[in-house]
N, C-alpha and C. Protein backbone atom coordinates (compact mmCIF):
# COMPACT_ATOMS: atom_id res chain seq x y z
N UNK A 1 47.53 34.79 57.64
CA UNK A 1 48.32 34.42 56.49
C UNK A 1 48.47 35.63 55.58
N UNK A 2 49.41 35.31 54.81
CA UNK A 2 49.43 36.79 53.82
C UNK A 2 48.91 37.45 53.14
N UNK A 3 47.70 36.30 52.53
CA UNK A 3 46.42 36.81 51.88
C UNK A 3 45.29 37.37 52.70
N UNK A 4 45.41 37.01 53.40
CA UNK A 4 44.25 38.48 54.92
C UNK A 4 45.06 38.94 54.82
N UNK A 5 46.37 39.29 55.26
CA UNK A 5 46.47 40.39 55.48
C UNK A 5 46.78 41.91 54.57
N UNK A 6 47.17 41.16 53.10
CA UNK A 6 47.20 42.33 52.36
C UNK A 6 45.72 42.71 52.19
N UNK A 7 44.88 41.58 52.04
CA UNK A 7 43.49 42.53 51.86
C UNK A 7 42.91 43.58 52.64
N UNK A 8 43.57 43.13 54.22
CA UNK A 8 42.93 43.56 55.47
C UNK A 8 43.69 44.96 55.06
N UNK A 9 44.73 44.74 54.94
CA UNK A 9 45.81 46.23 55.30
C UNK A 9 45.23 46.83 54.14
N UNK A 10 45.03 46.77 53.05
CA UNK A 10 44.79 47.29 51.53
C UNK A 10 43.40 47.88 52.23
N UNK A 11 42.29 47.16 52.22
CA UNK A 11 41.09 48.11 52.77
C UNK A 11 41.11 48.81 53.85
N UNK A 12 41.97 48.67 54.53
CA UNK A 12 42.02 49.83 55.98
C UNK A 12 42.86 50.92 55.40
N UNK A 13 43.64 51.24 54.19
CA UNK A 13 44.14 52.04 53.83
C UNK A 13 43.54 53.27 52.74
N UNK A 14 42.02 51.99 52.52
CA UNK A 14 41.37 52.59 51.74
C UNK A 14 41.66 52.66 50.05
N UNK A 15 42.34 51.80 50.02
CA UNK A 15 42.75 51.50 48.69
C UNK A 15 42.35 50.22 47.92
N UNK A 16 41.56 50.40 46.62
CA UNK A 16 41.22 49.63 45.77
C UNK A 16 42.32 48.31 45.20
N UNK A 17 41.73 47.31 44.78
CA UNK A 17 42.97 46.55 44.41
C UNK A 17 43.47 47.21 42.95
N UNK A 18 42.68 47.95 42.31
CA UNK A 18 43.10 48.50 40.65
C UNK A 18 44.22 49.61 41.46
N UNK A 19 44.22 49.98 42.52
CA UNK A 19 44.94 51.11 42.92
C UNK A 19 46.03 51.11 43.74
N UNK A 20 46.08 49.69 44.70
CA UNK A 20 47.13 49.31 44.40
C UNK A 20 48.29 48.51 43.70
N UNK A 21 47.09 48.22 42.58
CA UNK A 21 48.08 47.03 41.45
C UNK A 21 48.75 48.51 40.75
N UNK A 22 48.11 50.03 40.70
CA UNK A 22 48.77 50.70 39.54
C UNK A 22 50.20 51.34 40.55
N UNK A 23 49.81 51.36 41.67
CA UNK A 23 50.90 51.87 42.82
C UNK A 23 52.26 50.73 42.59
N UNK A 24 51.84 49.40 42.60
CA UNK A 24 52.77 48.72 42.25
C UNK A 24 53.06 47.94 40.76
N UNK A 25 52.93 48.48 39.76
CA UNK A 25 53.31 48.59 38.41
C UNK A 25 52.91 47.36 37.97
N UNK A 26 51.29 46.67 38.59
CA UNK A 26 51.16 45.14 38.32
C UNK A 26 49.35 45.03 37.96
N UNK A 27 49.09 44.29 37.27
CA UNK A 27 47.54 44.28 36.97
C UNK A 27 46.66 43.71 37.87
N UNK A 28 45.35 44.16 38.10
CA UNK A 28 44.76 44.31 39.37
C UNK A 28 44.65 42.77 39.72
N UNK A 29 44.26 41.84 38.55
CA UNK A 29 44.32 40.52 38.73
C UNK A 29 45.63 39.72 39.67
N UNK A 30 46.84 40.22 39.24
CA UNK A 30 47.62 39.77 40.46
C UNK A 30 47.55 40.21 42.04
N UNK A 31 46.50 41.39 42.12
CA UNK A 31 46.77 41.39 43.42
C UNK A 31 45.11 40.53 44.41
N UNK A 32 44.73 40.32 43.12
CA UNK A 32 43.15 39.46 43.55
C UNK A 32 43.85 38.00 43.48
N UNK A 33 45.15 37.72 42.91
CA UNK A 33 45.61 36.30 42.89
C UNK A 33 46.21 36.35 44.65
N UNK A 34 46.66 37.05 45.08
CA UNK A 34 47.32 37.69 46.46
C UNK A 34 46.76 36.88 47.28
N UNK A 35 45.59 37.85 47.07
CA UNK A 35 44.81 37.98 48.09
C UNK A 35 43.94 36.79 48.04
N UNK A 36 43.39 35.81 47.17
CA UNK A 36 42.87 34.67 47.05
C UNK A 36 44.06 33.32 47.44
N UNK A 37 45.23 34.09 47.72
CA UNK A 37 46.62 32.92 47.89
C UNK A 37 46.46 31.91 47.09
N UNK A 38 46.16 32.03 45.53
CA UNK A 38 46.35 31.21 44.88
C UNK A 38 48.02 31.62 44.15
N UNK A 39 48.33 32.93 44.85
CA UNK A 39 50.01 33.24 44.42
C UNK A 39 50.25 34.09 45.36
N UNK A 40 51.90 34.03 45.51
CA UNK A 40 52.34 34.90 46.06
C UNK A 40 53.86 35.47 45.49
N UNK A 41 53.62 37.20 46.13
CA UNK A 41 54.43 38.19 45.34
C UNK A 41 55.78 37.52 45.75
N UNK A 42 56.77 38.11 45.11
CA UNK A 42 58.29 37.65 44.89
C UNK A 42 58.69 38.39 46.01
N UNK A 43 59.90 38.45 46.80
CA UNK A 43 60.63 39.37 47.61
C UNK A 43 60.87 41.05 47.25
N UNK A 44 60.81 41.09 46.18
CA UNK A 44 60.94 42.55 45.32
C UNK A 44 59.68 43.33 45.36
N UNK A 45 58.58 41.98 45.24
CA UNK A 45 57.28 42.53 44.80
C UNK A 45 56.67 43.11 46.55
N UNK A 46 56.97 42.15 47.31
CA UNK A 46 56.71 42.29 48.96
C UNK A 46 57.24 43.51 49.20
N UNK A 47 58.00 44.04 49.15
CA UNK A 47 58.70 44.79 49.77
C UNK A 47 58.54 46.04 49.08
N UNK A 48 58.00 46.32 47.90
CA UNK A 48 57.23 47.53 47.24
C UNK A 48 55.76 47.29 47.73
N UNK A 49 55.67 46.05 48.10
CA UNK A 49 53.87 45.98 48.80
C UNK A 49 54.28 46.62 50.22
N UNK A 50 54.62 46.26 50.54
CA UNK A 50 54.92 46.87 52.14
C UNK A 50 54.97 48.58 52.07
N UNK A 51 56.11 48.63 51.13
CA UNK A 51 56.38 50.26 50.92
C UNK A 51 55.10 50.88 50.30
N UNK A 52 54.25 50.60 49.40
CA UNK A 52 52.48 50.99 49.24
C UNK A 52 52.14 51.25 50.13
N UNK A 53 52.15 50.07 50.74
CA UNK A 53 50.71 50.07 52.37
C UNK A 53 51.30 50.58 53.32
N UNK A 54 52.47 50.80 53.24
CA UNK A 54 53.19 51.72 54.52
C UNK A 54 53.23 50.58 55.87
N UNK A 55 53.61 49.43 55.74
CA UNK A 55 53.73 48.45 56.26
C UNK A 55 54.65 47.19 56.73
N UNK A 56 55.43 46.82 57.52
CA UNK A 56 56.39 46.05 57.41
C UNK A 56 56.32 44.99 57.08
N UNK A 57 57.25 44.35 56.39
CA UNK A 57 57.05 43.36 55.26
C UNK A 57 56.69 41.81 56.98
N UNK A 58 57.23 42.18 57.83
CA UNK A 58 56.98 41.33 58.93
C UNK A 58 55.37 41.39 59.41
N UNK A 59 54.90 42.62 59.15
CA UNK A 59 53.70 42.45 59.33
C UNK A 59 52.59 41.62 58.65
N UNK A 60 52.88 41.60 57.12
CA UNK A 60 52.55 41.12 56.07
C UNK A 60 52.09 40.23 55.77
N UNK A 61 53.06 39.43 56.40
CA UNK A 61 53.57 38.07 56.47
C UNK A 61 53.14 37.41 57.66
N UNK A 62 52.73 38.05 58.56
CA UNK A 62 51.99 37.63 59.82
C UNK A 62 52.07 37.82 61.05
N UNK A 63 53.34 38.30 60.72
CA UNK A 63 54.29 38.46 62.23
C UNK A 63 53.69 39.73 63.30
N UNK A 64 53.30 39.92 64.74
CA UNK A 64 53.71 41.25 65.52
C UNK A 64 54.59 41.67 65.89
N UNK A 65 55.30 42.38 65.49
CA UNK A 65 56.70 42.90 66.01
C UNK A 65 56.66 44.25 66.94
N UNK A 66 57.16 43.90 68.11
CA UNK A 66 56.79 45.72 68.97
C UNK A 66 57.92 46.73 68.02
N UNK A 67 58.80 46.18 67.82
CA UNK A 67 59.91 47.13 67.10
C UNK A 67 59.86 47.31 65.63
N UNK A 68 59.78 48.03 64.86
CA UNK A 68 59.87 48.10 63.62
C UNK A 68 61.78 48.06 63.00
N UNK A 69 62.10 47.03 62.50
CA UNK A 69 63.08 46.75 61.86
C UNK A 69 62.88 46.47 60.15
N UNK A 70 63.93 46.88 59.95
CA UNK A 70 63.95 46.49 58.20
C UNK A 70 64.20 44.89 58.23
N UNK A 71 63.64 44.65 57.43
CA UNK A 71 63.54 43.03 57.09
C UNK A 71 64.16 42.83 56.00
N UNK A 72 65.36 41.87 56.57
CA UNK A 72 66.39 41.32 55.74
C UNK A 72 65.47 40.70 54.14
N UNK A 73 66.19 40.87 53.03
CA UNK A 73 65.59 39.93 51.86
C UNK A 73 65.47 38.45 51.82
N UNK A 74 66.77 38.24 52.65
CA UNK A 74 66.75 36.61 53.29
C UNK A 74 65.81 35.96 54.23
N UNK A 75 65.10 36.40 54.96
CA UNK A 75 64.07 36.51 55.59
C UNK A 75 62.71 36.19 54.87
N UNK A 76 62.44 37.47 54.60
CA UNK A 76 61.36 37.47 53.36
C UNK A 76 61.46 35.99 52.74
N UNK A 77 62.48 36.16 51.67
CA UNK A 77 62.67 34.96 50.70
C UNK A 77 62.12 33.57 51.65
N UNK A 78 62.92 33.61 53.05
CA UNK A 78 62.71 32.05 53.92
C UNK A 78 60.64 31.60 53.98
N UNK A 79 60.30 33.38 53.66
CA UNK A 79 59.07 33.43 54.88
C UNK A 79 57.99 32.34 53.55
N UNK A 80 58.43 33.39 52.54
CA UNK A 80 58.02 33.42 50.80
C UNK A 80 58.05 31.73 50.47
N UNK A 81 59.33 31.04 50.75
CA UNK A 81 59.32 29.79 50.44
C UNK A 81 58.44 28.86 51.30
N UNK A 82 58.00 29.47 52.72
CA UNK A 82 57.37 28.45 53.38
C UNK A 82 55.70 28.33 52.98
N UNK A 83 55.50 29.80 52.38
CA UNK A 83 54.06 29.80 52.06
C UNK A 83 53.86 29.34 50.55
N UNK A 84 55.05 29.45 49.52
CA UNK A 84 54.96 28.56 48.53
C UNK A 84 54.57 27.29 48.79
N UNK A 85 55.93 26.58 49.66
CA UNK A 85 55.45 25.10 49.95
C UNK A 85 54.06 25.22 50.59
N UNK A 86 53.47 25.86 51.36
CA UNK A 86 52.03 25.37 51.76
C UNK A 86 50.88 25.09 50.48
N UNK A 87 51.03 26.38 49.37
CA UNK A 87 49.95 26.52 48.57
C UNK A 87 50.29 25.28 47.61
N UNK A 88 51.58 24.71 47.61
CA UNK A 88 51.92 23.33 47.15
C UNK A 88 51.20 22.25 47.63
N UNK A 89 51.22 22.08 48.59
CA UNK A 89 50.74 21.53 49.55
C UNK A 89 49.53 21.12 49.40
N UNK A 90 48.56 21.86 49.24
CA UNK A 90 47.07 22.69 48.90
C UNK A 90 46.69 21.94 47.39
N UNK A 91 47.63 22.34 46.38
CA UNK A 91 47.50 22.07 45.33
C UNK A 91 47.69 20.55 45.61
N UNK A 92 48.35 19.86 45.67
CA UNK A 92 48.56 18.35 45.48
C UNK A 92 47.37 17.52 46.37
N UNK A 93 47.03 18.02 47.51
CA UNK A 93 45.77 17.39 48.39
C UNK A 93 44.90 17.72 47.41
N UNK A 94 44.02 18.77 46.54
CA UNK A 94 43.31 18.98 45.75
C UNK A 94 43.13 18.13 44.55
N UNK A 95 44.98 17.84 43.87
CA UNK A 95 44.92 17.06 42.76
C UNK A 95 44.59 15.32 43.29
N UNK A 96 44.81 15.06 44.56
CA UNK A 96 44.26 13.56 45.16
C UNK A 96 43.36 13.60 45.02
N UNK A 97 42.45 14.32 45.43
CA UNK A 97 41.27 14.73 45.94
C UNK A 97 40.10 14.44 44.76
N UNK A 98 40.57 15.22 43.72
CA UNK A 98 40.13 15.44 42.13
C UNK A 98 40.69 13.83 41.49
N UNK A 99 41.92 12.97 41.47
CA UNK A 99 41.82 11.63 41.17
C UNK A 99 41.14 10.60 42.07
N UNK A 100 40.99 10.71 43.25
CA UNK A 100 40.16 9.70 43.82
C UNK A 100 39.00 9.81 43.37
N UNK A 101 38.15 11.20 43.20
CA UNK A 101 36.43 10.96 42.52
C UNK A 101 36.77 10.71 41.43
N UNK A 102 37.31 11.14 40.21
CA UNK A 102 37.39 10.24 38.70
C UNK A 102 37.26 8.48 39.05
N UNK A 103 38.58 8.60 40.04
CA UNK A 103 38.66 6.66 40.28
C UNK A 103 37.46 6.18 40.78
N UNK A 104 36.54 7.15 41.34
CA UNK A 104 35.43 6.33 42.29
C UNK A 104 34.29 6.31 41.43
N UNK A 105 34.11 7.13 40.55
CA UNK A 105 33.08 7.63 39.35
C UNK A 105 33.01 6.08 38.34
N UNK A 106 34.63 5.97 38.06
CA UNK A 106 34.59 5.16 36.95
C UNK A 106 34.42 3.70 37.89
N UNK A 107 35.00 3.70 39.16
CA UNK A 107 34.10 2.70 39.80
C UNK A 107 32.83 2.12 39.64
N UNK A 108 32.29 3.14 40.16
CA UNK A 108 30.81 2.90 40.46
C UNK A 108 29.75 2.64 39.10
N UNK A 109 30.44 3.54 37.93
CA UNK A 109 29.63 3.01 36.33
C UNK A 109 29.91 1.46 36.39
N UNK A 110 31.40 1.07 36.54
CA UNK A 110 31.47 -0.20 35.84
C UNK A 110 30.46 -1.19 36.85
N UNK A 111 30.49 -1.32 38.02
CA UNK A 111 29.72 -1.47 39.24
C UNK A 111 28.22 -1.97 38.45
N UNK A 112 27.69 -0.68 38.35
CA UNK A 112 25.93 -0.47 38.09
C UNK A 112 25.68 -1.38 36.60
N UNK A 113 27.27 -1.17 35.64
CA UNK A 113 27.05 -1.84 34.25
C UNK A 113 27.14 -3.41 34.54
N UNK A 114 28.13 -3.47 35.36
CA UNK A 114 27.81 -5.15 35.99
C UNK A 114 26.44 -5.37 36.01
N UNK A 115 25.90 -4.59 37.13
CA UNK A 115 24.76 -4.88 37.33
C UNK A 115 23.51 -5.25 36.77
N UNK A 116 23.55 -3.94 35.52
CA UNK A 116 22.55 -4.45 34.88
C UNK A 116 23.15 -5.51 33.94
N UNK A 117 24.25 -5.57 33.35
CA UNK A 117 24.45 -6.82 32.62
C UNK A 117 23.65 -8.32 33.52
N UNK A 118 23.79 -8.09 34.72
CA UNK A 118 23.30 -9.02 35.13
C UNK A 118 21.83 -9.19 35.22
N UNK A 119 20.86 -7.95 36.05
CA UNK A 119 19.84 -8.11 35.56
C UNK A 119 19.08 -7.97 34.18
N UNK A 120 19.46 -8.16 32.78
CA UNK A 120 19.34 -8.23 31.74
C UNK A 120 18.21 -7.57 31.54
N UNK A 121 17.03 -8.05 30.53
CA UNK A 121 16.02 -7.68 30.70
C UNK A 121 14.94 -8.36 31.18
N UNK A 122 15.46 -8.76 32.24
CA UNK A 122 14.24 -9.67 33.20
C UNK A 122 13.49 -8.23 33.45
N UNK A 123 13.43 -7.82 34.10
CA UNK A 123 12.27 -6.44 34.51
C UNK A 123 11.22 -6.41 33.43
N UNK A 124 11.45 -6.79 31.49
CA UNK A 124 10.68 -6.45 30.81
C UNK A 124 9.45 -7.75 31.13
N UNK A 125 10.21 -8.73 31.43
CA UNK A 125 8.78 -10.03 32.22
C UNK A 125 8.02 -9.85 33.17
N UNK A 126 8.32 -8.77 33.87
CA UNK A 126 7.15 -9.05 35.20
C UNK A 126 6.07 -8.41 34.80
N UNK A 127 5.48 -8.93 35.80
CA UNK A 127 3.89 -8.40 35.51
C UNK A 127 3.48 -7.13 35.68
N UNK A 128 3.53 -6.38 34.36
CA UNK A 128 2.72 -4.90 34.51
C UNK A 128 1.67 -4.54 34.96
N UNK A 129 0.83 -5.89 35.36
CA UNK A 129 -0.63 -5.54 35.80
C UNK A 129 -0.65 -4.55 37.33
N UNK A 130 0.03 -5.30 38.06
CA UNK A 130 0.41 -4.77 39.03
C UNK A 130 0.85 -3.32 39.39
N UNK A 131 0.27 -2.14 39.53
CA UNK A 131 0.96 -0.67 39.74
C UNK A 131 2.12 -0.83 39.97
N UNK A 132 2.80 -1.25 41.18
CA UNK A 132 3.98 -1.12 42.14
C UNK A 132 4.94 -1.19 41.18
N UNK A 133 4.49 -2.62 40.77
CA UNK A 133 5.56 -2.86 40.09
C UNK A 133 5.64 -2.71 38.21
N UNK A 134 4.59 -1.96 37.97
CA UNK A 134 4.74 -1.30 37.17
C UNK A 134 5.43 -0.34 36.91
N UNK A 135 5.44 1.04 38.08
CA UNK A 135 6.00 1.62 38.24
C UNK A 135 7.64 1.71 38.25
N UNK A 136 7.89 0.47 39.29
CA UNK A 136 9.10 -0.12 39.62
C UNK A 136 10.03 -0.21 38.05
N UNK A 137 9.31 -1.23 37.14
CA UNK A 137 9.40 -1.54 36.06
C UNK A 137 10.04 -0.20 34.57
N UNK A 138 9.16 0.87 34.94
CA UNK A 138 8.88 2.04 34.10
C UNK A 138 10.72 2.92 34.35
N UNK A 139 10.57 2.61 35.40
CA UNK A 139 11.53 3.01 36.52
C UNK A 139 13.09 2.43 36.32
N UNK A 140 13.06 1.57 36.27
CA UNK A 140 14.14 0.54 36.07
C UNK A 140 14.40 0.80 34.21
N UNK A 141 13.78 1.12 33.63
CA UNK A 141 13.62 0.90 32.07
C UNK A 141 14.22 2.21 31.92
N UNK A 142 13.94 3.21 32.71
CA UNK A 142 14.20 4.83 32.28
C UNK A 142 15.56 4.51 32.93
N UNK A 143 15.86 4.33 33.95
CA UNK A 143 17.56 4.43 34.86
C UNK A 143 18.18 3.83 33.50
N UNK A 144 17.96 2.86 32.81
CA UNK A 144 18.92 1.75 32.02
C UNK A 144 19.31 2.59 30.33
N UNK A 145 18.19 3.35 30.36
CA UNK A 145 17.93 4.10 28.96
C UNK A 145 18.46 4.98 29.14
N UNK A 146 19.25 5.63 30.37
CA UNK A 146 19.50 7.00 30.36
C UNK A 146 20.99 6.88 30.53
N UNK A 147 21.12 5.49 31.97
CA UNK A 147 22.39 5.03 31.65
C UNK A 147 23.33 4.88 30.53
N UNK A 148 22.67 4.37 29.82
CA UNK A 148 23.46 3.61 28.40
C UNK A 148 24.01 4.88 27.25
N UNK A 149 23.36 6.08 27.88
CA UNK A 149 23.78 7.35 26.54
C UNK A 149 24.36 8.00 27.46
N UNK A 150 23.98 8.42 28.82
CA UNK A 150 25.07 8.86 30.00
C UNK A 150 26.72 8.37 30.11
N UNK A 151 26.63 7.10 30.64
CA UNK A 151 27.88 6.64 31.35
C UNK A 151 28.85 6.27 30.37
N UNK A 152 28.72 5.94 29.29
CA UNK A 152 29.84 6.35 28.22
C UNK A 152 30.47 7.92 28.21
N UNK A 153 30.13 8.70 27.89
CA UNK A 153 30.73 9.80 28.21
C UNK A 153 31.41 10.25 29.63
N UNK A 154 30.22 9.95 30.45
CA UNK A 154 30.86 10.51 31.90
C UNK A 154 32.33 9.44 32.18
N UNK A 155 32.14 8.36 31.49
CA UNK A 155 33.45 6.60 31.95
C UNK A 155 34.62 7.49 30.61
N UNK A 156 34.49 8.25 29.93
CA UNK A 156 35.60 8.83 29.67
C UNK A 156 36.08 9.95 29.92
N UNK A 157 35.00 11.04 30.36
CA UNK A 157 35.41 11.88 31.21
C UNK A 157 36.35 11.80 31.91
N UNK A 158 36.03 10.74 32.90
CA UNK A 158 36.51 10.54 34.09
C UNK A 158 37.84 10.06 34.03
N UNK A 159 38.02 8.85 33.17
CA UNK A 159 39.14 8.47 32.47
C UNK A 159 40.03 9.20 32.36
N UNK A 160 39.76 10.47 31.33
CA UNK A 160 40.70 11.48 31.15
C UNK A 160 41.23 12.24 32.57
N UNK A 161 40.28 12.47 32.86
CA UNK A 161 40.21 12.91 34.58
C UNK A 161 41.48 12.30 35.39
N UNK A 162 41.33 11.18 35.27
CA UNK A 162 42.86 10.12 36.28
C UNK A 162 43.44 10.49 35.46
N UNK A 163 43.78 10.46 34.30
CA UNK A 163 45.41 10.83 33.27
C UNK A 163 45.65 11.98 33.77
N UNK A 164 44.67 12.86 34.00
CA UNK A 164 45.38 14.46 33.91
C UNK A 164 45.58 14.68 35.61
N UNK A 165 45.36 13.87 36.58
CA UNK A 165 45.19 14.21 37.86
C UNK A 165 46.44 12.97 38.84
N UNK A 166 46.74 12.57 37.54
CA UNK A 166 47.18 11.14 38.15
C UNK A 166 49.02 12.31 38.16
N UNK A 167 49.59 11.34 39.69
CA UNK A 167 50.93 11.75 40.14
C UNK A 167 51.90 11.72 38.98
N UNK A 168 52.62 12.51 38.83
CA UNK A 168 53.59 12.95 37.30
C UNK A 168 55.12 12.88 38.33
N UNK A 169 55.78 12.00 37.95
CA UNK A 169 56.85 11.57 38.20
C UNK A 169 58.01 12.55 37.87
């Protein structure tokens, strides 16, 4: 993909990313965005990357070519749009990904708050004499105490979480 390969070609050339972001008139951070394919360069920007690395923009991009030809801008642009749509792609499985745990989070609080609504404070009746279930008891008292100042925050966290993750029309 295009992000190996500018890195690959960039270190076999022996060139820093500060050195080739100043070769191509761009801050080193865009070419660590590159190379992480969380972006990719424009047709203008490719094709001064190519001309840096001394490289064909077909290579770049992934291709082996036995012949070295100039590569149409139309090309590029086709190659450019298909790896946009992928990192699209990427991004939206991520943003599911990121609303299904909010949805499953705020699940599972309301779930456990059922729960203890239901077991109330029966646990404070049983018999402490008993270790086990003393323990058990001590146990159950700390989960409920920690719950109750926890899962308010995390049940709006999460909340916010589905608004900001949820599909935008």
């Amino acid at each position: 993909m295009l992000k190996d390969n500018i890195k690959t070609i960039r270190k076999s050339k022996g060139l820093s990313q500060e050195e080739l972001a100043i070769k191509l008139n761009v801050v080193r951070q865009t070419i660590s965005k590159w190379e992480q394919g969380l972006s990719v360069p424009d047709s203008e920007l490719l094709v001064s990357l190519s001309d840096a690395l001394d490289t064909p923009v077909s290579t770049l991009l992934g291709e082996n070519i036995t012949e070295q030809k100039e590569d149409s801008l139309k090309e590029i642009a086709e190659k450019l749009e298909i790896i946009n749509l992928q990192l699209a792609q990427e991004k939206e499985t991520k943003r599911e990904i990121w609303n299904f745990l909010f949805l499953f989070i705020c699940v599972i609080l309301i779930v456990i708050f059922i729960g203890l609504v239901i077991l109330g404070n029966s646990y404070m009746k049983w018999d402490y004499n008993d270790q086990e279930l003393a323990i058990l008891g001590v146990g159950v008292h700390s989960f409920v105490w920690l719950f109750v100042r926890i899962a308010p925050i995390v049940f709006i966290c999460s909340t916010i979480g589905i608004f900001f993750t949820k599909k935008k029309k």
